[in-house]
C-alpha atoms as a PDB file:
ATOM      1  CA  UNK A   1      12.726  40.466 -80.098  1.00  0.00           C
ATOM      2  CA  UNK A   2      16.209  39.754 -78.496  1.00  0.00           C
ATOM      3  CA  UNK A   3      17.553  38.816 -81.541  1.00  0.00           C
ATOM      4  CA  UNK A   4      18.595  41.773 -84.090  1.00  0.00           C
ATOM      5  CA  UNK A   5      21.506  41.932 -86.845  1.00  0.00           C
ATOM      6  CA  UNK A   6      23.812  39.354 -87.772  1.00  0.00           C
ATOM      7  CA  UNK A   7      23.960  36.170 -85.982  1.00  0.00           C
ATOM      8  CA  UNK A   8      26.759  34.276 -84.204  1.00  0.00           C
ATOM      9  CA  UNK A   9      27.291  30.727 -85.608  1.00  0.00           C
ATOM     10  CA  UNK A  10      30.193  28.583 -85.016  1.00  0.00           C
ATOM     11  CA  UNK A  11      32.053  26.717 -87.912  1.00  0.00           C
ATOM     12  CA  UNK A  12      30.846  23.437 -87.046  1.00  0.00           C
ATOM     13  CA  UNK A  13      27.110  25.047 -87.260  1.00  0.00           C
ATOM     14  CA  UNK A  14      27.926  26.421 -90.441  1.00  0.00           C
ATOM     15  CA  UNK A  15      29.546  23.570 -92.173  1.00  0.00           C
ATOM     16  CA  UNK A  16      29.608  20.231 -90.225  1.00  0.00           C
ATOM     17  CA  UNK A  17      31.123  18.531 -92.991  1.00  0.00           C
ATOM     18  CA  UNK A  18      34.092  21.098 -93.594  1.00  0.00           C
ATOM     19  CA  UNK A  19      34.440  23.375 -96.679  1.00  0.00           C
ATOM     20  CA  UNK A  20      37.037  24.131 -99.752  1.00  0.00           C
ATOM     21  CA  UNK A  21      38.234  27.158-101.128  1.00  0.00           C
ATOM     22  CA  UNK A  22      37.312  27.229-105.141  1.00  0.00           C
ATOM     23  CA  UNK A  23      38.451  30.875-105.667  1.00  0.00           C
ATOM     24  CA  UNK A  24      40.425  33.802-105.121  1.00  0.00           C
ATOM     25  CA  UNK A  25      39.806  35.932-101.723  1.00  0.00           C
ATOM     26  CA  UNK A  26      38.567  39.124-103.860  1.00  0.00           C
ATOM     27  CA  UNK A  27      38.067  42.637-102.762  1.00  0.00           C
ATOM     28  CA  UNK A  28      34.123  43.206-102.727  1.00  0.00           C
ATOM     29  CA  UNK A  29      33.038  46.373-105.101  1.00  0.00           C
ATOM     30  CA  UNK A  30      30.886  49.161-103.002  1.00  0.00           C
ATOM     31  CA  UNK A  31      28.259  49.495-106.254  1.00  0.00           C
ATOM     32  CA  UNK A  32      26.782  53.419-104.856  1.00  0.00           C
ATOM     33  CA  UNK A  33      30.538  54.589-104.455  1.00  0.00           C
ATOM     34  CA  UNK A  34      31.919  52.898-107.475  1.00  0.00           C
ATOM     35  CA  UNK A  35      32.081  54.760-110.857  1.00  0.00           C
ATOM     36  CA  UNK A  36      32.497  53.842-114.324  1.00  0.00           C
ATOM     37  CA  UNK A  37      36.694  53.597-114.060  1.00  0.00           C
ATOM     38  CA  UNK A  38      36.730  54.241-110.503  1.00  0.00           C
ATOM     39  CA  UNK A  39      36.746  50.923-108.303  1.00  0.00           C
ATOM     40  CA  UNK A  40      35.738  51.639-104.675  1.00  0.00           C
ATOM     41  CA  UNK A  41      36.266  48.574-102.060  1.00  0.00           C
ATOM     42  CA  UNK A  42      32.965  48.295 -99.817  1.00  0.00           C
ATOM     43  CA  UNK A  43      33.342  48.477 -95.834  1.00  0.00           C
ATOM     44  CA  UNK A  44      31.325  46.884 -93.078  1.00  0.00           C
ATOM     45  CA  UNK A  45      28.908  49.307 -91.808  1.00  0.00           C
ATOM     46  CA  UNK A  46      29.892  48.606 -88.035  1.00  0.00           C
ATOM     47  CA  UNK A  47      33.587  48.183 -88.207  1.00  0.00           C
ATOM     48  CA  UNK A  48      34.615  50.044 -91.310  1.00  0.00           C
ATOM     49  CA  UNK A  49      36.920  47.560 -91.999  1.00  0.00           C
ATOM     50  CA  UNK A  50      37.265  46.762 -95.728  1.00  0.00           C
ATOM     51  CA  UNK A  51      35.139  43.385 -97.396  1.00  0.00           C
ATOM     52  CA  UNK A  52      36.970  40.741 -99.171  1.00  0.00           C
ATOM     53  CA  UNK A  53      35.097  37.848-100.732  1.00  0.00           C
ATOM     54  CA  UNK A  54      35.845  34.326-101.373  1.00  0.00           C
ATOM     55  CA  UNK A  55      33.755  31.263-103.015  1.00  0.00           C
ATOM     56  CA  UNK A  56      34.312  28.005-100.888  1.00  0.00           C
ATOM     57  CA  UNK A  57      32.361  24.477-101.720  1.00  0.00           C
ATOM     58  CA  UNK A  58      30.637  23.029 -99.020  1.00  0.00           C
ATOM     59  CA  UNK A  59      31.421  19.179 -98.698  1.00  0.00           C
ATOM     60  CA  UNK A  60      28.092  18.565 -96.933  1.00  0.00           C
ATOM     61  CA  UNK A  61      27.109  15.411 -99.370  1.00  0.00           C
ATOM     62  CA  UNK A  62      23.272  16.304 -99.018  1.00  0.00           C
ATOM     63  CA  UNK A  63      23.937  19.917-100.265  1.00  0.00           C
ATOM     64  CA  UNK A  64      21.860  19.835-103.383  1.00  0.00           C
ATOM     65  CA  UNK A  65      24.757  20.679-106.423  1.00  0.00           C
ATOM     66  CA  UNK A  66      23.850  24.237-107.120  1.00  0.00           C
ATOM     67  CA  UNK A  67      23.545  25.473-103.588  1.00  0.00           C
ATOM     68  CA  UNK A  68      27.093  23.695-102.725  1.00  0.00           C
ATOM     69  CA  UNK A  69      29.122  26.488-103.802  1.00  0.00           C
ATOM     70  CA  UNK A  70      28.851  30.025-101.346  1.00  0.00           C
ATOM     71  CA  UNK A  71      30.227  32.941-101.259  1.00  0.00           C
ATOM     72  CA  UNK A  72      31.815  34.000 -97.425  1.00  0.00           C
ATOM     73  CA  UNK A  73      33.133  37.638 -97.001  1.00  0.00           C
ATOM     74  CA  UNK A  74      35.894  38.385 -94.896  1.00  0.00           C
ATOM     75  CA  UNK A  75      36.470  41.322 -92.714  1.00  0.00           C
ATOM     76  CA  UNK A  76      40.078  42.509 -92.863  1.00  0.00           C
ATOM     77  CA  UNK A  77      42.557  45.311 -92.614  1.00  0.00           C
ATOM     78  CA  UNK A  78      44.517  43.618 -95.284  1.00  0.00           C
ATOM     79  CA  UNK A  79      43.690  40.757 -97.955  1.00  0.00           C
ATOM     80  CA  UNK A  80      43.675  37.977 -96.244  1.00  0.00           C
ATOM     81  CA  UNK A  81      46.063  34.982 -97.846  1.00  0.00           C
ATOM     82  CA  UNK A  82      44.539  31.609 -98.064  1.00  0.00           C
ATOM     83  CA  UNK A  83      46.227  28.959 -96.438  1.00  0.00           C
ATOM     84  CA  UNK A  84      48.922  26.279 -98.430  1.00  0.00           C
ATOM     85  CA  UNK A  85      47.769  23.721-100.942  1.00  0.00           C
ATOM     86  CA  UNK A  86      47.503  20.455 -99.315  1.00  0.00           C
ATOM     87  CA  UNK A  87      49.574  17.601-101.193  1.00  0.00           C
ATOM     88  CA  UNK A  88      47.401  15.320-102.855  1.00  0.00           C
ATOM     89  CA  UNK A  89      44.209  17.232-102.680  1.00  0.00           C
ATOM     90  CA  UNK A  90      42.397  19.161-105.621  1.00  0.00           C
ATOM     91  CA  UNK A  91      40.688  21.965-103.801  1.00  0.00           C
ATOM     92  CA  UNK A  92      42.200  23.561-100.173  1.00  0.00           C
ATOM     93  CA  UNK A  93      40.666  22.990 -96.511  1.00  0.00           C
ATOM     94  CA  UNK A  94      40.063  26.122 -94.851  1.00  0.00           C
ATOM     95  CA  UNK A  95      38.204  27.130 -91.680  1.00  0.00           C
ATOM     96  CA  UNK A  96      36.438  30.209 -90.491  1.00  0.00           C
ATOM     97  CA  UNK A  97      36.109  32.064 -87.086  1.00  0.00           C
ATOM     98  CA  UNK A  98      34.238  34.579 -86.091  1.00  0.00           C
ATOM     99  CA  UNK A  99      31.335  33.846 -88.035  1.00  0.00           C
ATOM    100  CA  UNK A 100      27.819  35.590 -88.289  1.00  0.00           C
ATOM    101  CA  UNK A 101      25.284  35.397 -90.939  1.00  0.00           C
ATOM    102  CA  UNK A 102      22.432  37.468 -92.196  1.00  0.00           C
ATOM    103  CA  UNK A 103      19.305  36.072 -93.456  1.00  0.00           C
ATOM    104  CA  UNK A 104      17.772  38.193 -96.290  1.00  0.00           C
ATOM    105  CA  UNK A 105      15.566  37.171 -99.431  1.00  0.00           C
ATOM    106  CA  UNK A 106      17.149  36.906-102.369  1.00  0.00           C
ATOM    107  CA  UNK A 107      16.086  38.629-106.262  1.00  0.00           C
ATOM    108  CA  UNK A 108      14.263  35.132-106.638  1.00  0.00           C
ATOM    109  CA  UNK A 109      12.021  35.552-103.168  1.00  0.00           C
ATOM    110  CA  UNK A 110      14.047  32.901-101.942  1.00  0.00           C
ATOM    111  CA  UNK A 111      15.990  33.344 -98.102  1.00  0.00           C
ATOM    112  CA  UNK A 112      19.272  33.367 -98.620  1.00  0.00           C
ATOM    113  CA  UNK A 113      22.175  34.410 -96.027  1.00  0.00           C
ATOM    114  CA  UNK A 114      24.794  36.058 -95.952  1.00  0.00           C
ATOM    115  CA  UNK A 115      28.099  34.828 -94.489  1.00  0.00           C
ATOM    116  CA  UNK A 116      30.701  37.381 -92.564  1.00  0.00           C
ATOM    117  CA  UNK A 117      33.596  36.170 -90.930  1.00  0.00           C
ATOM    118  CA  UNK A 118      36.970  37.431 -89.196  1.00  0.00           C
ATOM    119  CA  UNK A 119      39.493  34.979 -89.919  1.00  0.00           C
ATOM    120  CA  UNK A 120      40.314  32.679 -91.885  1.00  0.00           C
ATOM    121  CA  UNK A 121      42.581  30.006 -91.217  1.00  0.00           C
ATOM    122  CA  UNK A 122      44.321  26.664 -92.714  1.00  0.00           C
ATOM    123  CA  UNK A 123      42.298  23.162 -91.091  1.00  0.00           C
ATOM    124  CA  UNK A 124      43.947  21.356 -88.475  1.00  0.00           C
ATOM    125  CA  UNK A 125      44.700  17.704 -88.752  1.00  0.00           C
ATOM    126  CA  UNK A 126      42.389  15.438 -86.313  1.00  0.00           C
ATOM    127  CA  UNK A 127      44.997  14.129 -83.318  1.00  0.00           C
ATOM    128  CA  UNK A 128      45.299  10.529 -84.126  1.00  0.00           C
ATOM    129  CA  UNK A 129      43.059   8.726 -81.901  1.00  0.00           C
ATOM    130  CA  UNK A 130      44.908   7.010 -79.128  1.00  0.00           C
ATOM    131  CA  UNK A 131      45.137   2.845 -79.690  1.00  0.00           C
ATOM    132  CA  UNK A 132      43.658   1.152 -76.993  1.00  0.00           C
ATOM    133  CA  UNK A 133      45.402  -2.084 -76.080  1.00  0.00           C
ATOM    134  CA  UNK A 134      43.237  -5.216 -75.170  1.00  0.00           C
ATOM    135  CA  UNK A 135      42.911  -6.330 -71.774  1.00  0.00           C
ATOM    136  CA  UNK A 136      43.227 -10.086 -71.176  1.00  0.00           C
END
């Protein structure tokens, strides 16, 4: 089979309808180096780079209520800083690049994935759409 390991998806893919950050981006805990007292920050097994971890709500309206809110690690040198508050809003936009997920079945027997991305950056307003005048 061609495809092995994580697999590419594109934001859009991922979540058509956009996502929110509801947490703080988190360092993720390596449990078999960890100790009682001793915190150990896990690594990706390819890049080495250390995981970070933040929740984010998915705004997809047909996302059943307790699947909308997922977890999305980060790969990153350094913690990565969420973008500004937007006026107005209660939760914060945010986009992802560089995405790849993992399918894997969950404690439950359920499949569940796992979500690895890059970057992540601050949403970009749509461009206004251009107002077409009427031709008489």
């Amino acid at each position: 089979m061609a495809l092995q390991g994580p697999i590419p998806v594109t934001y859009e893919m991922l979540f058509p309808h956009g996502c929110y950050l509801v947490g703080d981006v988190e360092p993720v805990k390596d449990f078999d180096a960890s100790t009682n007292g001793r915190f150990v920050q896990a690594r990706d097994k390819q890049t080495q780079e250390p995981v970070w971890q933040v929740a984010v709500m998915d705004a997809d309206p047909a996302v059943k209520a307790a699947q909308k809110t997922v977890a999305v690690k980060i790969l990153a040198s350094v913690q990565p800083v969420p973008p500004p508050a937007m006026p107005g809003m209660p939760f914060t936009p945010v986009r992802f690049d560089h995405i790849t997920v993992t399918p894997y079945v969950n404690a439950n027997g359920r499949l569940a994935y796992s979500i690895r991305v890059r970057e992540m950056t601050a949403v970009r307003p749509a461009a206004p759409k251009p107002v077409r005048e009427n031709a008489v």
